[in-house]
PDB file of N, CA and C in Angstrom:
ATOM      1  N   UNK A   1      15.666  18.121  17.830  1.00  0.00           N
ATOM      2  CA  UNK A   1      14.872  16.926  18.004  1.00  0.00           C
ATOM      3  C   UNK A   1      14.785  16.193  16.667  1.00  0.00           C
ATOM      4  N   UNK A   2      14.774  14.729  16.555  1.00  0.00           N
ATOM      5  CA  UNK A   2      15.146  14.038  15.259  1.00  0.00           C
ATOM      6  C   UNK A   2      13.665  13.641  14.886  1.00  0.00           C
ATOM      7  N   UNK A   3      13.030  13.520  14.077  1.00  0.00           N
ATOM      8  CA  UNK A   3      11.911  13.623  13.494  1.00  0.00           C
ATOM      9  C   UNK A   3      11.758  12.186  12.866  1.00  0.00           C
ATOM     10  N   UNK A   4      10.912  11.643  12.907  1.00  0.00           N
ATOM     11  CA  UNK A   4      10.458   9.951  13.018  1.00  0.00           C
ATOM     12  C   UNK A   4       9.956   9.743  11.731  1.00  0.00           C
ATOM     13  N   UNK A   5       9.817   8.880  10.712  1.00  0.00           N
ATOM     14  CA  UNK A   5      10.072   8.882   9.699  1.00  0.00           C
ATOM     15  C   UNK A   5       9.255   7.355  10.071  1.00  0.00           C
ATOM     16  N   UNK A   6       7.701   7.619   9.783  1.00  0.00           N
ATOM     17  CA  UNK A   6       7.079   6.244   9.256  1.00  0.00           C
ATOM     18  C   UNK A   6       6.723   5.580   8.141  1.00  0.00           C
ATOM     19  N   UNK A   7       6.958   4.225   7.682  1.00  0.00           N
ATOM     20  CA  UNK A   7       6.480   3.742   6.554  1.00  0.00           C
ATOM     21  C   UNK A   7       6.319   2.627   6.912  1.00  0.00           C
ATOM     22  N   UNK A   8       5.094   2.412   6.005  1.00  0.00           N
ATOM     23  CA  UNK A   8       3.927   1.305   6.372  1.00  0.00           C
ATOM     24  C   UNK A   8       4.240   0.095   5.387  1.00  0.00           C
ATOM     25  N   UNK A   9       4.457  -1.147   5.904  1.00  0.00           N
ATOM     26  CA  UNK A   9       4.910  -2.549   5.837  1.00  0.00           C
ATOM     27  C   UNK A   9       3.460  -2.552   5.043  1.00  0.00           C
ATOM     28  N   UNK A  10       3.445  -2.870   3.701  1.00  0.00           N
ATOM     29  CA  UNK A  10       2.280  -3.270   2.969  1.00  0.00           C
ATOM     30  C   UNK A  10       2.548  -3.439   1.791  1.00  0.00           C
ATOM     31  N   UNK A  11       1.411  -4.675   1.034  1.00  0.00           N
ATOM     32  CA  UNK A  11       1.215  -4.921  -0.078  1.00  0.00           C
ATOM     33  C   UNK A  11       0.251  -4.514  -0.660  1.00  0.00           C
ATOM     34  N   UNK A  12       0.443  -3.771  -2.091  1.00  0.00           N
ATOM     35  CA  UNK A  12      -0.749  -2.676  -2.783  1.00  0.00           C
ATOM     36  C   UNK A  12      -1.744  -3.316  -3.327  1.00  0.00           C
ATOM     37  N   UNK A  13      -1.688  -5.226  -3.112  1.00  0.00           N
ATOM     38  CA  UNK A  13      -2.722  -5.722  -3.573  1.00  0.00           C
ATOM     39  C   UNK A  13      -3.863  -6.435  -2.350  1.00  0.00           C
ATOM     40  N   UNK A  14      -4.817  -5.298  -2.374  1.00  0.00           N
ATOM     41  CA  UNK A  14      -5.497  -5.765  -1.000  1.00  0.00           C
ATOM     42  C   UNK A  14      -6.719  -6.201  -1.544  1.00  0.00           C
ATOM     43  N   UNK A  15      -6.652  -7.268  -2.837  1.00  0.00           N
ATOM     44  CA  UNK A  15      -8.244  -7.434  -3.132  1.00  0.00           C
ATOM     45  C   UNK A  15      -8.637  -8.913  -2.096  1.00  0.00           C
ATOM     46  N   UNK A  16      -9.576  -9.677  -2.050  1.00  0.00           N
ATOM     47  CA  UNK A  16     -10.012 -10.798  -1.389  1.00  0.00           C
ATOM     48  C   UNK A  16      -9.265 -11.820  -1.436  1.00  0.00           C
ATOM     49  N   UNK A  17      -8.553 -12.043   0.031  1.00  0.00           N
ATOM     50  CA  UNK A  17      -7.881 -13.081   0.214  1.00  0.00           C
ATOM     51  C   UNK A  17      -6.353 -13.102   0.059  1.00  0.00           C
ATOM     52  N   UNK A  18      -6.232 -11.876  -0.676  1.00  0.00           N
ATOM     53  CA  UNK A  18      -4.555 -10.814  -0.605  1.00  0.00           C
ATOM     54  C   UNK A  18      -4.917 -10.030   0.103  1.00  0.00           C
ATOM     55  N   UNK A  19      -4.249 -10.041   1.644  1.00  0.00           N
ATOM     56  CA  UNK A  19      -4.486  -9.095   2.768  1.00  0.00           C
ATOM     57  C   UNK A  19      -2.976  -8.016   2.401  1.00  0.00           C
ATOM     58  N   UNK A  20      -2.542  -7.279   2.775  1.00  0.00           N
ATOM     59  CA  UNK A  20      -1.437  -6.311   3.009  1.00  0.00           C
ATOM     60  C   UNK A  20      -0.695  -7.270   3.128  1.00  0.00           C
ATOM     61  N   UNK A  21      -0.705  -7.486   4.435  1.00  0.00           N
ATOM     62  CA  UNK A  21       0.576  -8.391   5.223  1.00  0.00           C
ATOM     63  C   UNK A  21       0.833  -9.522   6.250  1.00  0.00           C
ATOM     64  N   UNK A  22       0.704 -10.352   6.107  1.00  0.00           N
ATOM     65  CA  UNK A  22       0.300 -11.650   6.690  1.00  0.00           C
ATOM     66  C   UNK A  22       0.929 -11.550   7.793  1.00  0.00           C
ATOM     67  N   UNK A  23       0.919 -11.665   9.374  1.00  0.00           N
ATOM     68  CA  UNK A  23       1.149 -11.912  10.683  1.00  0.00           C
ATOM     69  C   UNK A  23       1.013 -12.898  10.866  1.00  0.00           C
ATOM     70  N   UNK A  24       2.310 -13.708  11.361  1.00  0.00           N
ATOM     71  CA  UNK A  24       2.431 -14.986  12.041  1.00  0.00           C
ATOM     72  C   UNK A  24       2.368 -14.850  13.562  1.00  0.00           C
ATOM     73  N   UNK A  25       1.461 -15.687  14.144  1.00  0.00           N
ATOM     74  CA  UNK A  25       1.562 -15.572  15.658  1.00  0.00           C
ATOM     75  C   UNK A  25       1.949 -17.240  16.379  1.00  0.00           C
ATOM     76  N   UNK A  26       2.756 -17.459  17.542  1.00  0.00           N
ATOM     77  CA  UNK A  26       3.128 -18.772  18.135  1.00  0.00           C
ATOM     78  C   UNK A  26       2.474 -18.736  19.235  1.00  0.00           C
ATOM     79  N   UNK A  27       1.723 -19.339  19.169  1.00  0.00           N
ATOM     80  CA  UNK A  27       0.908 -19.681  20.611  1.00  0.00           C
ATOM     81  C   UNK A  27       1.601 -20.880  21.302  1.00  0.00           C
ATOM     82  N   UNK A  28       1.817 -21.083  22.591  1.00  0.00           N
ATOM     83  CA  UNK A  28       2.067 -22.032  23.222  1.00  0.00           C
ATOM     84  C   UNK A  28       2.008 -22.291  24.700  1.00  0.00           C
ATOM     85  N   UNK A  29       0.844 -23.481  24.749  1.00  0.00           N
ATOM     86  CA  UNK A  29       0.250 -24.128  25.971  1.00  0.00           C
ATOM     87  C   UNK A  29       1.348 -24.340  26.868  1.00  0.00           C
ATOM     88  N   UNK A  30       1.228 -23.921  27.885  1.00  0.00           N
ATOM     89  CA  UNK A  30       2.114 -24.185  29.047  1.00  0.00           C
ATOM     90  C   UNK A  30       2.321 -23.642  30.525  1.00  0.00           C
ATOM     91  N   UNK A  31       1.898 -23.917  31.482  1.00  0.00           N
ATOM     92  CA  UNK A  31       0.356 -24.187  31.276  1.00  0.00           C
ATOM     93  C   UNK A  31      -0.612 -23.826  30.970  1.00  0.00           C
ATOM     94  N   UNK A  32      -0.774 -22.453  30.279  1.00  0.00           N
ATOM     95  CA  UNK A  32      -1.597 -21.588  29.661  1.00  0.00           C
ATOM     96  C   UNK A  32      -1.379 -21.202  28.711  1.00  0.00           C
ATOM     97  N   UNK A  33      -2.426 -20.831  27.473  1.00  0.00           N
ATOM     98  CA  UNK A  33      -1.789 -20.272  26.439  1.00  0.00           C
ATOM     99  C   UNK A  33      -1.231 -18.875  26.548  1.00  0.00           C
ATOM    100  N   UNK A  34      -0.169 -18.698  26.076  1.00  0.00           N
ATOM    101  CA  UNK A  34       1.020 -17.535  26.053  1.00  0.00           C
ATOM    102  C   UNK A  34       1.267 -17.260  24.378  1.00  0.00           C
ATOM    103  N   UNK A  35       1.815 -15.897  23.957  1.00  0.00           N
ATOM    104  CA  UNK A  35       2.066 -15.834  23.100  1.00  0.00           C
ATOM    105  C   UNK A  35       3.311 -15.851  22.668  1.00  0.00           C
ATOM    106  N   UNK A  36       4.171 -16.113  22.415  1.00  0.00           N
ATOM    107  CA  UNK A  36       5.493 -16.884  22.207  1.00  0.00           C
ATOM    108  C   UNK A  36       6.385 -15.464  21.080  1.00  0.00           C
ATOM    109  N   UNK A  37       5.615 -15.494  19.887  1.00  0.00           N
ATOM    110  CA  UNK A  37       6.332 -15.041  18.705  1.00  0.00           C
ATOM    111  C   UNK A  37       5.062 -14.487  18.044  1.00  0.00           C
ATOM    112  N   UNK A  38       5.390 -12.659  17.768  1.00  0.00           N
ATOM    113  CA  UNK A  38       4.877 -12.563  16.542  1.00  0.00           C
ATOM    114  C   UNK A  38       5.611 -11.740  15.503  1.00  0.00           C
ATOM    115  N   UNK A  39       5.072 -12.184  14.200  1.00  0.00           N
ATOM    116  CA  UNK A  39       6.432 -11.956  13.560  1.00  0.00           C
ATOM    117  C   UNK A  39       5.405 -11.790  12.031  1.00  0.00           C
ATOM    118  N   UNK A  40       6.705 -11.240  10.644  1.00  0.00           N
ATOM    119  CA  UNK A  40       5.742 -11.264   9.296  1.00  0.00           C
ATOM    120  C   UNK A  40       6.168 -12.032   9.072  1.00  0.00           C
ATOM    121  N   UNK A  41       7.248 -12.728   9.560  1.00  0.00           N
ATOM    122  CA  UNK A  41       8.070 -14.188   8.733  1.00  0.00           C
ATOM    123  C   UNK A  41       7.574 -15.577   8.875  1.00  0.00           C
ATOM    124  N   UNK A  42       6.889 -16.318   8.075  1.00  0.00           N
ATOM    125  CA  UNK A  42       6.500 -17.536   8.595  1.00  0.00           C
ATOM    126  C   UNK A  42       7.495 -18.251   8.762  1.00  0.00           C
ATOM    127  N   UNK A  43       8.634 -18.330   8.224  1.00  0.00           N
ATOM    128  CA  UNK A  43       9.906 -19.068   8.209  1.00  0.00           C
ATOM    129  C   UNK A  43      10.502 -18.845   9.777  1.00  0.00           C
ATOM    130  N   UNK A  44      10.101 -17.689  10.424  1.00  0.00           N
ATOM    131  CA  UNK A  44      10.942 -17.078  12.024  1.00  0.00           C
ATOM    132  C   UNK A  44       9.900 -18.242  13.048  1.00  0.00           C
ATOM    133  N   UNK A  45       8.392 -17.699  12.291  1.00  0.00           N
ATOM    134  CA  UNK A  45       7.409 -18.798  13.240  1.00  0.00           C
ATOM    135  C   UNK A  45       7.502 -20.397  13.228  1.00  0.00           C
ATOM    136  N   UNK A  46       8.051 -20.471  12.112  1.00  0.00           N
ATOM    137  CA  UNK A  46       8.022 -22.075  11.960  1.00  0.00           C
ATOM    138  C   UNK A  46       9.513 -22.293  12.811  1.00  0.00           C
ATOM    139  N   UNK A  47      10.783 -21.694  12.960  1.00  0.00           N
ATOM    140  CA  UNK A  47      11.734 -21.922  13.546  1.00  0.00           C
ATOM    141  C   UNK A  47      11.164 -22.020  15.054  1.00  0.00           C
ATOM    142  N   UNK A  48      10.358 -20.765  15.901  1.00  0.00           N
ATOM    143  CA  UNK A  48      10.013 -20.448  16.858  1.00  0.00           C
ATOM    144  C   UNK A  48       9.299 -22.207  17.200  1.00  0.00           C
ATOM    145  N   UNK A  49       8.604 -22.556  16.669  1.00  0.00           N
ATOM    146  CA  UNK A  49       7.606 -23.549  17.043  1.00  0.00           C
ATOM    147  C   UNK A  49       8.179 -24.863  16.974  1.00  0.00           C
ATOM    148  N   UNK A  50       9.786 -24.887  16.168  1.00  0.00           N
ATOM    149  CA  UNK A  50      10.313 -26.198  16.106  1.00  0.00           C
ATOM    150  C   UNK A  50      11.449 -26.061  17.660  1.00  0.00           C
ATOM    151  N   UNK A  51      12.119 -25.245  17.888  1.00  0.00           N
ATOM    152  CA  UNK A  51      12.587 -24.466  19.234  1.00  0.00           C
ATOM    153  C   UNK A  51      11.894 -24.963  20.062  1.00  0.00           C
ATOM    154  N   UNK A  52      10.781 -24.515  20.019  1.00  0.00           N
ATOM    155  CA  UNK A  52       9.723 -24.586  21.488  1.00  0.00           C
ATOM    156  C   UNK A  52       9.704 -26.878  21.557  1.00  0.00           C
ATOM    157  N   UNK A  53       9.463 -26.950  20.588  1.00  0.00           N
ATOM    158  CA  UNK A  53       9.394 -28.879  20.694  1.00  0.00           C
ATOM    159  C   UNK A  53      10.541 -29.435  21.063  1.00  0.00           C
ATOM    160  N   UNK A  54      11.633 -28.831  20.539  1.00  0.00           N
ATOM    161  CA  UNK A  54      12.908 -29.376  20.883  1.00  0.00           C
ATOM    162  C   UNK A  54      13.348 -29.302  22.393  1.00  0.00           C
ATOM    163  N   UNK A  55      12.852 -28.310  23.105  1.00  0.00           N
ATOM    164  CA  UNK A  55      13.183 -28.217  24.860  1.00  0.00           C
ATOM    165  C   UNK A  55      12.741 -29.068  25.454  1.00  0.00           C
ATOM    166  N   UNK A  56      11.462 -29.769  24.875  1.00  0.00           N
ATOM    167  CA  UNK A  56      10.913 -30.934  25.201  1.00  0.00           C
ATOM    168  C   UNK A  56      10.978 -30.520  27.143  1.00  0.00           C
ATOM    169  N   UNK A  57      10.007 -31.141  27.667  1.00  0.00           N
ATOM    170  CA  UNK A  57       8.851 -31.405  28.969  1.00  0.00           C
ATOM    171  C   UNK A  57       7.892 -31.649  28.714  1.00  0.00           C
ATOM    172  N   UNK A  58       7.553 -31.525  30.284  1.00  0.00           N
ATOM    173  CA  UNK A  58       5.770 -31.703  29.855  1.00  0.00           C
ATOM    174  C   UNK A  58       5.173 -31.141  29.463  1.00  0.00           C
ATOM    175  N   UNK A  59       5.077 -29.470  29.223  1.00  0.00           N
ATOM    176  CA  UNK A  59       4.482 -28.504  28.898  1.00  0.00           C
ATOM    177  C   UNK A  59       5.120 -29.117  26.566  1.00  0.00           C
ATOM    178  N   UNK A  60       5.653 -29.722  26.240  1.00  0.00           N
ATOM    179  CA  UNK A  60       6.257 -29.966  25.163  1.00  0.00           C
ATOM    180  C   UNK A  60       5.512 -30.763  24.352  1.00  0.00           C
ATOM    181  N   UNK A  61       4.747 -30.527  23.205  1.00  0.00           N
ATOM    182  CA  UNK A  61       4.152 -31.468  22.466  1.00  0.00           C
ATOM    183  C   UNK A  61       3.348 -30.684  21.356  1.00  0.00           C
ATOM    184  N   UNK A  62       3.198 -31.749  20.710  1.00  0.00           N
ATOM    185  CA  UNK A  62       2.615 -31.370  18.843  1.00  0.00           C
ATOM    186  C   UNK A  62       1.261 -30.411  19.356  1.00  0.00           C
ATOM    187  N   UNK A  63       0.586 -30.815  20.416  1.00  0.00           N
ATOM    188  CA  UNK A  63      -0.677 -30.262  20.674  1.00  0.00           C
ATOM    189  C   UNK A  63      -0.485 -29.347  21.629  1.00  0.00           C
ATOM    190  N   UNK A  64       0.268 -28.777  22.032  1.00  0.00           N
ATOM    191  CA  UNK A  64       0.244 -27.443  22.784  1.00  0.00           C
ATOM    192  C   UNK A  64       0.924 -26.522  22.054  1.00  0.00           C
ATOM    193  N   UNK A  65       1.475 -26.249  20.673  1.00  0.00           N
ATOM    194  CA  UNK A  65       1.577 -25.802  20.105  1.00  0.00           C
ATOM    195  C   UNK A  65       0.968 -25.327  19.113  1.00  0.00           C
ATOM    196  N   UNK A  66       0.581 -23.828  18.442  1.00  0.00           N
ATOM    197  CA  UNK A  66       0.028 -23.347  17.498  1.00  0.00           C
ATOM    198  C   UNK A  66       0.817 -22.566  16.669  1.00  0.00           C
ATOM    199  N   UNK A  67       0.402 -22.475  15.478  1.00  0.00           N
ATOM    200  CA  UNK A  67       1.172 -21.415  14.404  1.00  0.00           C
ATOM    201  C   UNK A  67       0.081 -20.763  13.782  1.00  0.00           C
ATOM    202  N   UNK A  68      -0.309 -19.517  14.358  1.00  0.00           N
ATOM    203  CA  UNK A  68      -1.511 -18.900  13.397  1.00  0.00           C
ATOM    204  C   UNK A  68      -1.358 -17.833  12.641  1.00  0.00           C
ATOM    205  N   UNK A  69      -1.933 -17.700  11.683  1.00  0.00           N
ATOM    206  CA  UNK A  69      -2.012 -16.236  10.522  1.00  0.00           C
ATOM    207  C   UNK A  69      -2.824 -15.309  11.007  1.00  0.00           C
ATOM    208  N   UNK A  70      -2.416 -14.046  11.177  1.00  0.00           N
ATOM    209  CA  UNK A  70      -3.807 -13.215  11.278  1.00  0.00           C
ATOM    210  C   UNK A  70      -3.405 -12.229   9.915  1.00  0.00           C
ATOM    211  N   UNK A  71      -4.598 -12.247   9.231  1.00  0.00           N
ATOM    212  CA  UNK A  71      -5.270 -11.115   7.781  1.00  0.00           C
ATOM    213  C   UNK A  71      -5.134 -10.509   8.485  1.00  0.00           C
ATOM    214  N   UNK A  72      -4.730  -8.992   8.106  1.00  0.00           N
ATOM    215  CA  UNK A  72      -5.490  -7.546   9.044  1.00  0.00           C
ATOM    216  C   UNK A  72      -6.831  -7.383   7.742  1.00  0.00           C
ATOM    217  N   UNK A  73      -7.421  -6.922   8.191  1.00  0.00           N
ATOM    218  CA  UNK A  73      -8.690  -6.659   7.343  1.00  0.00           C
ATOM    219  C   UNK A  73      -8.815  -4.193   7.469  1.00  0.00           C
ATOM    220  N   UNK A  74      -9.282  -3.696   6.246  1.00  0.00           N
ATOM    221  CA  UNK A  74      -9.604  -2.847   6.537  1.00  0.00           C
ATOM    222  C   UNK A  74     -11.376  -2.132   7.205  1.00  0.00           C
ATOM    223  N   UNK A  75     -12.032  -3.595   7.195  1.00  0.00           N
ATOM    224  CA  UNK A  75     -13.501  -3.385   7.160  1.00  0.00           C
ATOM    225  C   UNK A  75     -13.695  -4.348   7.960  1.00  0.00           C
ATOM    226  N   UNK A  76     -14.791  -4.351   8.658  1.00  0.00           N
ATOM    227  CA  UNK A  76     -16.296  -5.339   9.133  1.00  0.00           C
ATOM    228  C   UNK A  76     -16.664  -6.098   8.127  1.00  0.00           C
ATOM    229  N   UNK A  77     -16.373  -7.627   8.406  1.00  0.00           N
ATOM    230  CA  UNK A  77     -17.559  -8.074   7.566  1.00  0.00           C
ATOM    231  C   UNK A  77     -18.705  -8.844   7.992  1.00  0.00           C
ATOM    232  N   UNK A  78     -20.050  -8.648   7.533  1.00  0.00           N
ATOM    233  CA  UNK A  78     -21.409  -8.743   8.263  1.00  0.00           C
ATOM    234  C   UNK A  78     -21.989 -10.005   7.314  1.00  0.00           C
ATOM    235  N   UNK A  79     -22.069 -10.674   7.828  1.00  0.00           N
ATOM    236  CA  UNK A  79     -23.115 -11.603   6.395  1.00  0.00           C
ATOM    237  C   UNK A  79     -24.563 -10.946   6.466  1.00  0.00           C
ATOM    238  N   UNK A  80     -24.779 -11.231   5.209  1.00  0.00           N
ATOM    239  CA  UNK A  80     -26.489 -10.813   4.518  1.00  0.00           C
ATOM    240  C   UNK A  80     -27.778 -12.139   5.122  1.00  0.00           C
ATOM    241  N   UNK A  81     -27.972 -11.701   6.202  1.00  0.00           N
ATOM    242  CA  UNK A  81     -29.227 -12.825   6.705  1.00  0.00           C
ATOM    243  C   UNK A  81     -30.734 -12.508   5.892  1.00  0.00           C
TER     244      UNK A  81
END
């Protein structure tokens, strides 16, 4: 049996606002939001989202399209009320 060999996609600078590893996600309205692309490459998401405009319909436009980042975070954060 071949034995699986993990290593973790990360950057060793995880102070505030340097997350590990930035996740690009493509959202796109049509008629519902769907998730299209997720990816670490913003360059793959920005291709993904110029793709999706170019097929052009009705479901096709500047505003049914999204390009979002998700931080992974290792913690909760709570504000101090």
């Amino acid at each position: 049996m071949a034995s699986i060999n993990y290593s973790a996609v990360m950057n060793t600078n995880t102070s505030f606002n340097q997350p590990r590893q930035k996740t690009w996600v493509v959202f796109h309205n049509a008629p519902f939001w769907t998730i299209k692309l997720i990816t670490t490459s913003f360059a793959e998401a920005q291709s993904k989202a110029k793709e999706i405009l170019s097929t052009g319909g009705v479901f096709t436009s500047i505003d049914r399209i999204m390009v979002c980042e998700i931080a992974p975070l290792d913690f909760i954060m709570t504000p101090n009320v």
